[in-house]
N, C-alpha and C. Protein backbone atom coordinates (compact mmCIF):
# COMPACT_ATOMS: atom_id res chain seq x y z
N UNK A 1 104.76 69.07 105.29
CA UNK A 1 104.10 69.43 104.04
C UNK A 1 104.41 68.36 103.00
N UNK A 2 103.66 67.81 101.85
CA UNK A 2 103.78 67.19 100.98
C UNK A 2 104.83 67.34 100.52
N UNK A 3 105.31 66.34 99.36
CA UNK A 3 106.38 66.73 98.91
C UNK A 3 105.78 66.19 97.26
N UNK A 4 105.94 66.80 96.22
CA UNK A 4 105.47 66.46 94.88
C UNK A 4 106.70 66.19 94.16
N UNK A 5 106.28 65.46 93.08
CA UNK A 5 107.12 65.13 91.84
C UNK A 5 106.51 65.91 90.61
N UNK A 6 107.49 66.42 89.96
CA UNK A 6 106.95 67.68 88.69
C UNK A 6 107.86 66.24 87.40
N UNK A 7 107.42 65.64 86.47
CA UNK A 7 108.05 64.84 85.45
C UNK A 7 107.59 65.79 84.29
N UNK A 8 108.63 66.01 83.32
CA UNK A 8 108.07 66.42 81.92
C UNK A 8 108.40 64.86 80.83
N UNK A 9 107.68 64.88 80.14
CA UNK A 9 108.34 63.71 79.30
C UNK A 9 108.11 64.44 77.53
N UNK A 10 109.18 64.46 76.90
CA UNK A 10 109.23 64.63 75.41
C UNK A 10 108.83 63.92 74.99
N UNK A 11 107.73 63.71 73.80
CA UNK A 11 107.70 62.38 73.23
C UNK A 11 107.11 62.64 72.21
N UNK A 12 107.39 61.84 70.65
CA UNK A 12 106.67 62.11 69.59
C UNK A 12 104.85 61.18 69.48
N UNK A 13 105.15 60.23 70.05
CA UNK A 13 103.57 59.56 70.63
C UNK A 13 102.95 60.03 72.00
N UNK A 14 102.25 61.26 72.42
CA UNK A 14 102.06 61.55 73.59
C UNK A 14 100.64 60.17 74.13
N UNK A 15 100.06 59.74 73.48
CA UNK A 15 99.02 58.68 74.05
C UNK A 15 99.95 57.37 73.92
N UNK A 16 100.71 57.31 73.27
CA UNK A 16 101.62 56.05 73.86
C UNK A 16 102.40 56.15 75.14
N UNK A 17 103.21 57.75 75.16
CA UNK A 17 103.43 57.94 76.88
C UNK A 17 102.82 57.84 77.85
N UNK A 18 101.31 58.30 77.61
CA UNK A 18 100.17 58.33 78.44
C UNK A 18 99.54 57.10 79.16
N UNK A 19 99.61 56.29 77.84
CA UNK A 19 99.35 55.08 78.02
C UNK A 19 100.16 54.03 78.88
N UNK A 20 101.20 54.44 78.57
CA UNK A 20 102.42 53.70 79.54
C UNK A 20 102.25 54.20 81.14
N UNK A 21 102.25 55.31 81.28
CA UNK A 21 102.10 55.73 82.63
C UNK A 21 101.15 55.53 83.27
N UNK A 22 99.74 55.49 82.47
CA UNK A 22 98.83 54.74 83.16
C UNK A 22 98.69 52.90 83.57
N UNK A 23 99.67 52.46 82.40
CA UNK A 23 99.85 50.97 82.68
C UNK A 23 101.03 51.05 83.82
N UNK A 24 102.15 51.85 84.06
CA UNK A 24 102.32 51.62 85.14
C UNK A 24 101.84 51.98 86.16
N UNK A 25 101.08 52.20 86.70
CA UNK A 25 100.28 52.04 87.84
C UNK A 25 100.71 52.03 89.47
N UNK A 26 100.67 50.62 89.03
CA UNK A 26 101.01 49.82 90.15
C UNK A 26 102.44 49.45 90.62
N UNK A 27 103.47 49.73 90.18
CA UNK A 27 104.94 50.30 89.77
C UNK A 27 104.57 51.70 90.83
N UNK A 28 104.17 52.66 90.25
CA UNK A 28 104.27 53.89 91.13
C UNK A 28 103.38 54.13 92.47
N UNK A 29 102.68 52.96 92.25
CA UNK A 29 101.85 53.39 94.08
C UNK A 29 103.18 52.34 94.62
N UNK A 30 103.36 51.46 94.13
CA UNK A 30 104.89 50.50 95.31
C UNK A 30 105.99 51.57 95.63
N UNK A 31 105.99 52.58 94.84
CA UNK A 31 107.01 53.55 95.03
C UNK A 31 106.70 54.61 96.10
N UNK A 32 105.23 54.86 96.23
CA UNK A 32 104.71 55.56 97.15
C UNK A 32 104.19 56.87 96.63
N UNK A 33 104.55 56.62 95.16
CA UNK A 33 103.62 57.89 94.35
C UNK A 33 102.05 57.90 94.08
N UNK A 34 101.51 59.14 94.16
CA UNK A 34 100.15 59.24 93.75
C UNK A 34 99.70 60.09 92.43
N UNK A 35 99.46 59.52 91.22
CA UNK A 35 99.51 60.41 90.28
C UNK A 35 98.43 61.17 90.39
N UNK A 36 98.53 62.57 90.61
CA UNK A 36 97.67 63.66 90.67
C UNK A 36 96.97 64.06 89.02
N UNK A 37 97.44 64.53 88.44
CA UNK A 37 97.30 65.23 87.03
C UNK A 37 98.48 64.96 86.02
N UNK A 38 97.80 64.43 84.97
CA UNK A 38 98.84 64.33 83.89
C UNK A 38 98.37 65.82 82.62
N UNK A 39 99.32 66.76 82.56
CA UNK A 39 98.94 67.40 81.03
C UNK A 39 99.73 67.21 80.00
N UNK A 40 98.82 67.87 78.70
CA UNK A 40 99.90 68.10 77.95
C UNK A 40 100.25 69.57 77.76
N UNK A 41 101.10 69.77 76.92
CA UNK A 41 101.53 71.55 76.98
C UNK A 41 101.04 72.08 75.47
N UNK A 42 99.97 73.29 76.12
CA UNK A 42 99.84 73.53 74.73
C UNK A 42 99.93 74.54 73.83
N UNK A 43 101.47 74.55 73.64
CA UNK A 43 102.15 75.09 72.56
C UNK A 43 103.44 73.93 72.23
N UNK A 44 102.82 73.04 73.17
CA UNK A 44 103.80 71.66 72.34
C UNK A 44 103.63 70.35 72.81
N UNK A 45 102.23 70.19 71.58
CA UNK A 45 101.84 68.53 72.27
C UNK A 45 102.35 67.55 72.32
N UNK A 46 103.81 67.49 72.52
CA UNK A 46 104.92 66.26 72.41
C UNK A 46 105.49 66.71 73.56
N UNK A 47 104.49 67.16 74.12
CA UNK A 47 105.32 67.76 76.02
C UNK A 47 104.42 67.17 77.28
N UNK A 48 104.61 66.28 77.27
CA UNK A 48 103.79 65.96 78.70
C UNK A 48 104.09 66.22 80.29
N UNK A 49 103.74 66.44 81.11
CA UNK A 49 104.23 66.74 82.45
C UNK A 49 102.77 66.23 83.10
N UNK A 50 103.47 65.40 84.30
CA UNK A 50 103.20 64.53 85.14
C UNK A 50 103.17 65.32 86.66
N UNK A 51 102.26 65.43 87.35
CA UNK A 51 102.22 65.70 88.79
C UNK A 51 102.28 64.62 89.52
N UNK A 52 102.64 64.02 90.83
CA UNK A 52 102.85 62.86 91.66
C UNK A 52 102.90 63.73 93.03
N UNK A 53 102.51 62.84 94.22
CA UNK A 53 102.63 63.03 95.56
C UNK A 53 103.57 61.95 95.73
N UNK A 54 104.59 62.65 96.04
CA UNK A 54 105.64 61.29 96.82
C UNK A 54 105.99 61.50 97.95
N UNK A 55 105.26 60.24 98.70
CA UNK A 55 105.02 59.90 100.12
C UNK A 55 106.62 59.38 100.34
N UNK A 56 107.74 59.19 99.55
CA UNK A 56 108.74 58.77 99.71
C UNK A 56 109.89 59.02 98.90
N UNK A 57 110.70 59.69 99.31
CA UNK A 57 111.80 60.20 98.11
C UNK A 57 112.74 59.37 97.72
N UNK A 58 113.22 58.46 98.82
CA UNK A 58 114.43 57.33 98.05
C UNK A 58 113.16 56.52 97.67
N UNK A 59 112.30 55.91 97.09
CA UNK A 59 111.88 55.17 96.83
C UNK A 59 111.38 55.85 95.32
N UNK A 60 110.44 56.65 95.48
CA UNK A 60 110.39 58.06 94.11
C UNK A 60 111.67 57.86 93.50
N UNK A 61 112.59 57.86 94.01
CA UNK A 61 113.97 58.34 93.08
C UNK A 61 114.12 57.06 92.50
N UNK A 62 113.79 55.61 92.68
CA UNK A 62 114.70 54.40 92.40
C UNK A 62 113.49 54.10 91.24
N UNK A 63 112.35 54.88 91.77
CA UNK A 63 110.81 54.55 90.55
C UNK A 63 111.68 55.30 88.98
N UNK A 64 112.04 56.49 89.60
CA UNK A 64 112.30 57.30 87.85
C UNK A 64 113.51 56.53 87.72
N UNK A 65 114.55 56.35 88.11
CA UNK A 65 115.50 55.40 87.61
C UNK A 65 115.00 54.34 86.67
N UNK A 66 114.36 53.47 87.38
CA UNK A 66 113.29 51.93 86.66
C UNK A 66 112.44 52.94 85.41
N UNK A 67 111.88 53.95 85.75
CA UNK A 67 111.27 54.41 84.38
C UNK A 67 112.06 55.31 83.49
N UNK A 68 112.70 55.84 83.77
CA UNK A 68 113.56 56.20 82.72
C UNK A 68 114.41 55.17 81.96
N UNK A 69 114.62 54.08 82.36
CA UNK A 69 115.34 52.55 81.85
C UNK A 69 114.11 52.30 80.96
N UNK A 70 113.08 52.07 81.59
CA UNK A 70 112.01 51.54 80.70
C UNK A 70 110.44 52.07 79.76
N UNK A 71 110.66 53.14 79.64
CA UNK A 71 110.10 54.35 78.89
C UNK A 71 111.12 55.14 78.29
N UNK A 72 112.20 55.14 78.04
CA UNK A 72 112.88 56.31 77.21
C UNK A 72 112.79 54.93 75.93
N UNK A 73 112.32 55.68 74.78
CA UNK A 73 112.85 54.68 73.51
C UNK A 73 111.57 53.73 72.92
N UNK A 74 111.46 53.00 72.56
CA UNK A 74 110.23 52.68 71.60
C UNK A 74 109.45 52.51 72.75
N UNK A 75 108.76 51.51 73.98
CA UNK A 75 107.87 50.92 74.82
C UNK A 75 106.69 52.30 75.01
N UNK A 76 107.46 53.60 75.69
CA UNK A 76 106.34 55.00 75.44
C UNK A 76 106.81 56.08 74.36
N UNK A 77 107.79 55.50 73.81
CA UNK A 77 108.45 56.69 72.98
C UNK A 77 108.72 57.88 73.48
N UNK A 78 109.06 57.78 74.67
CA UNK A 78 110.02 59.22 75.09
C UNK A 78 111.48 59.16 74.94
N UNK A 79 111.07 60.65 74.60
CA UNK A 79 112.75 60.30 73.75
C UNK A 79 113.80 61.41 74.98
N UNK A 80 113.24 62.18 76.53
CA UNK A 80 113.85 63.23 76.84
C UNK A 80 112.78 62.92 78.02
N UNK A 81 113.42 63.57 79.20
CA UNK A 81 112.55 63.82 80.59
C UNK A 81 113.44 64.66 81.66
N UNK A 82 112.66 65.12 82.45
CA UNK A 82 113.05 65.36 83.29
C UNK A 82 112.34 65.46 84.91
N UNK A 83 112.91 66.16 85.83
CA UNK A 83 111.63 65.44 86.99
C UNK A 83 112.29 66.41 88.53
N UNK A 84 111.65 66.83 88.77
CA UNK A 84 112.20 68.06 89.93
C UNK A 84 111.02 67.70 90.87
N UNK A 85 111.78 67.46 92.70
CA UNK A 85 110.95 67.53 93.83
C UNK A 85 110.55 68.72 93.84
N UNK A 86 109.85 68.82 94.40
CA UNK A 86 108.73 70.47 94.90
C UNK A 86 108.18 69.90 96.03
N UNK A 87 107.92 71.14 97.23
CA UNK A 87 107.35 71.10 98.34
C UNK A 87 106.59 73.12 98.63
N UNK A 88 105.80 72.49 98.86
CA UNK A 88 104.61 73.94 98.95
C UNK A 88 105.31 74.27 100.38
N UNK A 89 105.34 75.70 100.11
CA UNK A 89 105.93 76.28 100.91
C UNK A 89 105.07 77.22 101.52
């Protein structure tokens, strides 16, 4: 069965996060992710959460490492994240 990536990202610019995640791209298919759906939450549009198919978990894991280094703080302005595997059961 698949295995998904659930990311939330805090952020006071949600189209600057957005924007970042779509410029990385090509960063997350080398990782073996497939971005499914990005939302925002709405009862708090400084809440984004990210769906991914990850075809690869040590490789997934070394991607949010590299993006949490390089998205927390001015580049997408997230200021908080977090990120839980899921597998449909």
């Amino acid at each position: 069965m698949p295995l998904q990536l659930l990311c939330q990202l805090e952020t006071a610019e949600p189209e600057t996060a957005r924007a970042a995640l779509l410029d990385d791209a090509e960063d997350q298919q080398n990782a073996g992710l497939t971005r499914l759906q990005i939302w925002t939450e709405e009862d708090a549009p400084d809440r984004l959460w990210v769906l991914f198919e990850a075809n690869d978990r040590a490789r997934a894991e070394a991607w949010l490492e590299r993006a949490r280094a390089h998205t927390h703080g001015r580049p997408a302005a997230v200021s908080a994240s977090s990120a839980h595997f899921l597998r449909t059961t």
